[in-house]
N, C-alpha and C. Protein backbone atom coordinates (compact mmCIF):
# COMPACT_ATOMS: atom_id res chain seq x y z
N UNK A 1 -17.78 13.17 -15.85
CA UNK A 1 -16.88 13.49 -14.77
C UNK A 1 -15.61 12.65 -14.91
N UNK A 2 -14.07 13.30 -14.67
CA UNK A 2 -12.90 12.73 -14.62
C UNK A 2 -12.54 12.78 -13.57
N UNK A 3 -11.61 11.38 -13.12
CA UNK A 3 -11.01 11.49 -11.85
C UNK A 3 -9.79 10.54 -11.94
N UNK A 4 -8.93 11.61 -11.63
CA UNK A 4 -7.50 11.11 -11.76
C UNK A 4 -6.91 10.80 -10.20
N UNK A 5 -6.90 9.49 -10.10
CA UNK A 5 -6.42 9.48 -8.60
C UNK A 5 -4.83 9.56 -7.94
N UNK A 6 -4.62 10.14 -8.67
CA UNK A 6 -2.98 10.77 -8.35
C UNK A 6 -2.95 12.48 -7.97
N UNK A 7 -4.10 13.01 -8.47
CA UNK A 7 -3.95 14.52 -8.36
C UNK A 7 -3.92 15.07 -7.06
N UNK A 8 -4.26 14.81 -5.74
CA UNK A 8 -3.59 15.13 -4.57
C UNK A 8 -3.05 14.37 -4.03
N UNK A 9 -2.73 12.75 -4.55
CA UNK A 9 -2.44 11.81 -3.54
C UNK A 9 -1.12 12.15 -2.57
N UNK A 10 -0.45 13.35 -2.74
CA UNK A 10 0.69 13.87 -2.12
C UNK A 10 0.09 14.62 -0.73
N UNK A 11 -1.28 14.85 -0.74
CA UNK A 11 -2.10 15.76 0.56
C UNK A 11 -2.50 14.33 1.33
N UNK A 12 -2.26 13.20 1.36
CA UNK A 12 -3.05 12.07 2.31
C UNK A 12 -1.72 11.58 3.35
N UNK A 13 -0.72 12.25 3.15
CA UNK A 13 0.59 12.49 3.84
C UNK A 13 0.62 13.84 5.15
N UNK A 14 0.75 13.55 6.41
CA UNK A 14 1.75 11.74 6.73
C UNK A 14 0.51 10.88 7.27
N UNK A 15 -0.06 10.50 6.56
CA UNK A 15 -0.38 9.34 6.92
C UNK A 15 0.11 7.98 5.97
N UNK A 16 0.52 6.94 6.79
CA UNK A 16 1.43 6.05 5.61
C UNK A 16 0.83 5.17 4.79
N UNK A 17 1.17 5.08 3.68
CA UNK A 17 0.88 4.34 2.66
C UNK A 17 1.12 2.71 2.50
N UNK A 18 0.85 1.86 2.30
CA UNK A 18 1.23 0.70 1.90
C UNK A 18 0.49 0.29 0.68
N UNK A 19 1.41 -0.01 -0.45
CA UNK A 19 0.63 -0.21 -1.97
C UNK A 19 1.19 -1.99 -1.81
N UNK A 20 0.42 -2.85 -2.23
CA UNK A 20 1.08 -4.06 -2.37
C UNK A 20 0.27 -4.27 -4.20
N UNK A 21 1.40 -5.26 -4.69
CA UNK A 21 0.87 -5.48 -6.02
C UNK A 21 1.30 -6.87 -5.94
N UNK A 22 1.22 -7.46 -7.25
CA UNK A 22 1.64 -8.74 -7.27
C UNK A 22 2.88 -8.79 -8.22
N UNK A 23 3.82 -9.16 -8.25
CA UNK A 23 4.96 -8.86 -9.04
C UNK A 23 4.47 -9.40 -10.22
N UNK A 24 3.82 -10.10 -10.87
CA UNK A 24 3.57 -10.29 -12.18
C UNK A 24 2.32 -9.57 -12.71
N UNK A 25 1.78 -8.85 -12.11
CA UNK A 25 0.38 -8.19 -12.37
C UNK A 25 0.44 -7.26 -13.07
N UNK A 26 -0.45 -7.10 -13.82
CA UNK A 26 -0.50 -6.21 -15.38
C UNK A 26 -1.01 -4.95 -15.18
N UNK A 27 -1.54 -4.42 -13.95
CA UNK A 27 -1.54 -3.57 -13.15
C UNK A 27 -0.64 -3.02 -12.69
N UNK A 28 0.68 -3.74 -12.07
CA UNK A 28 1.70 -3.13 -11.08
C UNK A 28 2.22 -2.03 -11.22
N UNK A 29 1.76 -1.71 -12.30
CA UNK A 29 2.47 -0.34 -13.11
C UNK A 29 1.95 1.39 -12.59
N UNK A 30 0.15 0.43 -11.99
CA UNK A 30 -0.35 1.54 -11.62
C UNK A 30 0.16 2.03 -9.90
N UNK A 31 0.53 0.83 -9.32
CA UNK A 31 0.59 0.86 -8.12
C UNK A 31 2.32 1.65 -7.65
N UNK A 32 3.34 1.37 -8.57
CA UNK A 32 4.24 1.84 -8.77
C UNK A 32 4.50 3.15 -8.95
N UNK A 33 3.36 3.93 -9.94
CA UNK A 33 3.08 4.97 -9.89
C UNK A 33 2.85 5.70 -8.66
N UNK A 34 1.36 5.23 -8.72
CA UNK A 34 1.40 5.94 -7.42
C UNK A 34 2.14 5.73 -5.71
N UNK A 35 3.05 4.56 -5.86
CA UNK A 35 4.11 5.12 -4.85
C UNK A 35 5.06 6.35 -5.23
N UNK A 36 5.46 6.31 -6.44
CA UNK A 36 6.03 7.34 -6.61
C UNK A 36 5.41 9.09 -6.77
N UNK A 37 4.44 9.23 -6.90
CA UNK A 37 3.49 10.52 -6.59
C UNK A 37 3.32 10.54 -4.73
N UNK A 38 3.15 9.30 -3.87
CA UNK A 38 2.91 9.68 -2.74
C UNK A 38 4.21 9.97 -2.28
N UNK A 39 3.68 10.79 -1.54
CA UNK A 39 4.66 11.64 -0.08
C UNK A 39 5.06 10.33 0.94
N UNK A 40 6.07 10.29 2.09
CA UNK A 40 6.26 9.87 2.99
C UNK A 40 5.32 9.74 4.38
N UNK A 41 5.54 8.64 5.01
CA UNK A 41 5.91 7.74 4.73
C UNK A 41 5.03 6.89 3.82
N UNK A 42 5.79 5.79 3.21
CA UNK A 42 4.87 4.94 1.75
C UNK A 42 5.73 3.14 1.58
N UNK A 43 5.52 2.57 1.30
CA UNK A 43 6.38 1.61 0.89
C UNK A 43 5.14 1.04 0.11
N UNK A 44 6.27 -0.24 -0.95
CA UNK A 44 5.59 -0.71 -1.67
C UNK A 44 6.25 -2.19 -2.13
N UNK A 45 5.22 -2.99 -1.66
CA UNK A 45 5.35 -4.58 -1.51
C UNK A 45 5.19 -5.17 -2.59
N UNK A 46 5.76 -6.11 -3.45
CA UNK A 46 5.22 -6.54 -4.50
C UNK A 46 5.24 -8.55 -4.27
N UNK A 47 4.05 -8.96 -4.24
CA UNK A 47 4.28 -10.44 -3.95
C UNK A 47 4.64 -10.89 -4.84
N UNK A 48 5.64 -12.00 -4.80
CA UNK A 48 6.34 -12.55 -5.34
C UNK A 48 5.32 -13.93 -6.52
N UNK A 49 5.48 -13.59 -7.77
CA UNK A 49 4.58 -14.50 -8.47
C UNK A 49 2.95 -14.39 -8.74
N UNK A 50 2.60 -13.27 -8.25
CA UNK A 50 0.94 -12.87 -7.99
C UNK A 50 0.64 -12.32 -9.27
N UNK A 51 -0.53 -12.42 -9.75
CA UNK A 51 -0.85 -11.38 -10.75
C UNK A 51 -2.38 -10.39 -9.82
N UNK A 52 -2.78 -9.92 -10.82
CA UNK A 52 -3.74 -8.97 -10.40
C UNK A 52 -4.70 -9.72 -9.58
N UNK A 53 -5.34 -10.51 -9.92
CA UNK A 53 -6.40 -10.61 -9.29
C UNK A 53 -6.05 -12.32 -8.15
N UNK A 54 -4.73 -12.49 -8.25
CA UNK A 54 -4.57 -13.67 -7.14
C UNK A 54 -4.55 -12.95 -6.08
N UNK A 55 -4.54 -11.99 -6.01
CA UNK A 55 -4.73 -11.31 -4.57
C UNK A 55 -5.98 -11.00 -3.62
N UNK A 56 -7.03 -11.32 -4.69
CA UNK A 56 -8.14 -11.10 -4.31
C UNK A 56 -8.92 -12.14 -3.91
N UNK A 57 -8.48 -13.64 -4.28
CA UNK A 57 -8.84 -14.49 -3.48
C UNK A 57 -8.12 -15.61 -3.08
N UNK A 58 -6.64 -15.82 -3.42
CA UNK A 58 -5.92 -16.98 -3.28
C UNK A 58 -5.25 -16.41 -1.75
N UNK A 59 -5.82 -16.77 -0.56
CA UNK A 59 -5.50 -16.32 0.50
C UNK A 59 -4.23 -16.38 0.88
N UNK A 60 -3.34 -17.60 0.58
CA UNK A 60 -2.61 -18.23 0.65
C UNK A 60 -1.20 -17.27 0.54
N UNK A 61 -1.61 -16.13 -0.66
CA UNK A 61 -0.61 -15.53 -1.08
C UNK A 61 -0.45 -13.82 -0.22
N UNK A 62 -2.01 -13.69 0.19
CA UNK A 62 -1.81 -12.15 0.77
C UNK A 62 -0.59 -11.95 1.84
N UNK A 63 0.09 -10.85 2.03
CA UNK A 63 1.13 -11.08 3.23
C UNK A 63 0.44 -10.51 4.27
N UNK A 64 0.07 -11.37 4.85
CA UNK A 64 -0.36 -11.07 6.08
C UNK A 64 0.67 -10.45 6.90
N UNK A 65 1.46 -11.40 7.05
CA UNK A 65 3.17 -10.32 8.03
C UNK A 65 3.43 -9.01 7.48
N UNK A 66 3.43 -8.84 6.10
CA UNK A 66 3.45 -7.76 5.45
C UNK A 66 2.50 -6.57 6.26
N UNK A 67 1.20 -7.08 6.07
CA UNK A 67 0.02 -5.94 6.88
C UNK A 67 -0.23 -5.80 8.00
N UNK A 68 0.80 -6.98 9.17
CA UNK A 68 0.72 -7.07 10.36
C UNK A 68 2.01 -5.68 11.09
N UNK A 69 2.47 -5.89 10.07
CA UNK A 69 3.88 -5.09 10.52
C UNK A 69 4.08 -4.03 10.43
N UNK A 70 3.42 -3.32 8.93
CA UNK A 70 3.04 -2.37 8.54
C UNK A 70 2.00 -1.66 9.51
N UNK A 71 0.83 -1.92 9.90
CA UNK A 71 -0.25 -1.56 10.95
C UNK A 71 0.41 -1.31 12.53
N UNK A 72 1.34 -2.50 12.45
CA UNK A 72 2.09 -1.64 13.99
C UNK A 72 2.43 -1.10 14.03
N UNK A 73 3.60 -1.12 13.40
CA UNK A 73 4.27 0.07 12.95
C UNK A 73 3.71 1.28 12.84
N UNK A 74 2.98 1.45 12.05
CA UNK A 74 2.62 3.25 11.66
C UNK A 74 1.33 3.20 12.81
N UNK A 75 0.68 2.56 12.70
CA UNK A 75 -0.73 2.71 13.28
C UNK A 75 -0.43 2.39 15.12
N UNK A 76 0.51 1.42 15.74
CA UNK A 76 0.47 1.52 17.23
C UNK A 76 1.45 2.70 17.43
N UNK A 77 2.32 3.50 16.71
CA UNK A 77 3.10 4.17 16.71
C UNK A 77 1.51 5.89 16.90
N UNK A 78 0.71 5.40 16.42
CA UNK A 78 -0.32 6.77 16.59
C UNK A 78 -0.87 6.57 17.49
N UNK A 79 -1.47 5.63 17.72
CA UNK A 79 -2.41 5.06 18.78
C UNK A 79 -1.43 5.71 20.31
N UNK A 80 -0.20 5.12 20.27
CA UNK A 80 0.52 5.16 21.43
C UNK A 80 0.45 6.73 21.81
N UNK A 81 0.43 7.73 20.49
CA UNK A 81 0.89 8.80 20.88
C UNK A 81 -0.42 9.60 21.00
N UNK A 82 -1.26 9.19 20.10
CA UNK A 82 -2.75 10.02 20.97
C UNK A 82 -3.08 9.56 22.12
N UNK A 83 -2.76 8.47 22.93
CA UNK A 83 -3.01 8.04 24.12
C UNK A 83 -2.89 9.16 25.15
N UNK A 84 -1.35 9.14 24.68
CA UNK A 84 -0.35 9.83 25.48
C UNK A 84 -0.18 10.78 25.89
């Protein structure tokens, strides 16, 4: 079995995207990609000095403000309006 995870990633829209990578990560290439295959809304964070896998446990570096802001944003922006 093949699975290419770009082949609908344009159907998970609008719901928003946030890709974060690490700006030195040997990966970033993939994450780049697929901002550019996703639909709106999307952004894409790259931490400054990270490689692939400092993200996964050097806490120090995750952006938290990054995912705090992002989540209000799109996510109290839904919340508010299914309330409503």
């Amino acid at each position: 079995m093949t699975f290419y995870p770009f082949n609908d990633i344009e159907t998970i829209s609008p719901r928003p995207m946030l890709f974060i990578t690490g700006t030195e990560a040997h990966s970033r290439e993939f994450s780049e990609d697929a901002y550019k295959h996703a639909a709106e809304p999307k952004e894409l964070y790259g931490v400054p000095g990270a490689g692939h896998v400092d993200l996964y446990d050097r806490v120090a570096l995750i952006p938290w403000a990054k995912l705090t802001t992002f989540f209000n944003e799109h996510l109290g922006q839904r919340a508010t309006a299914a309330a409503g």
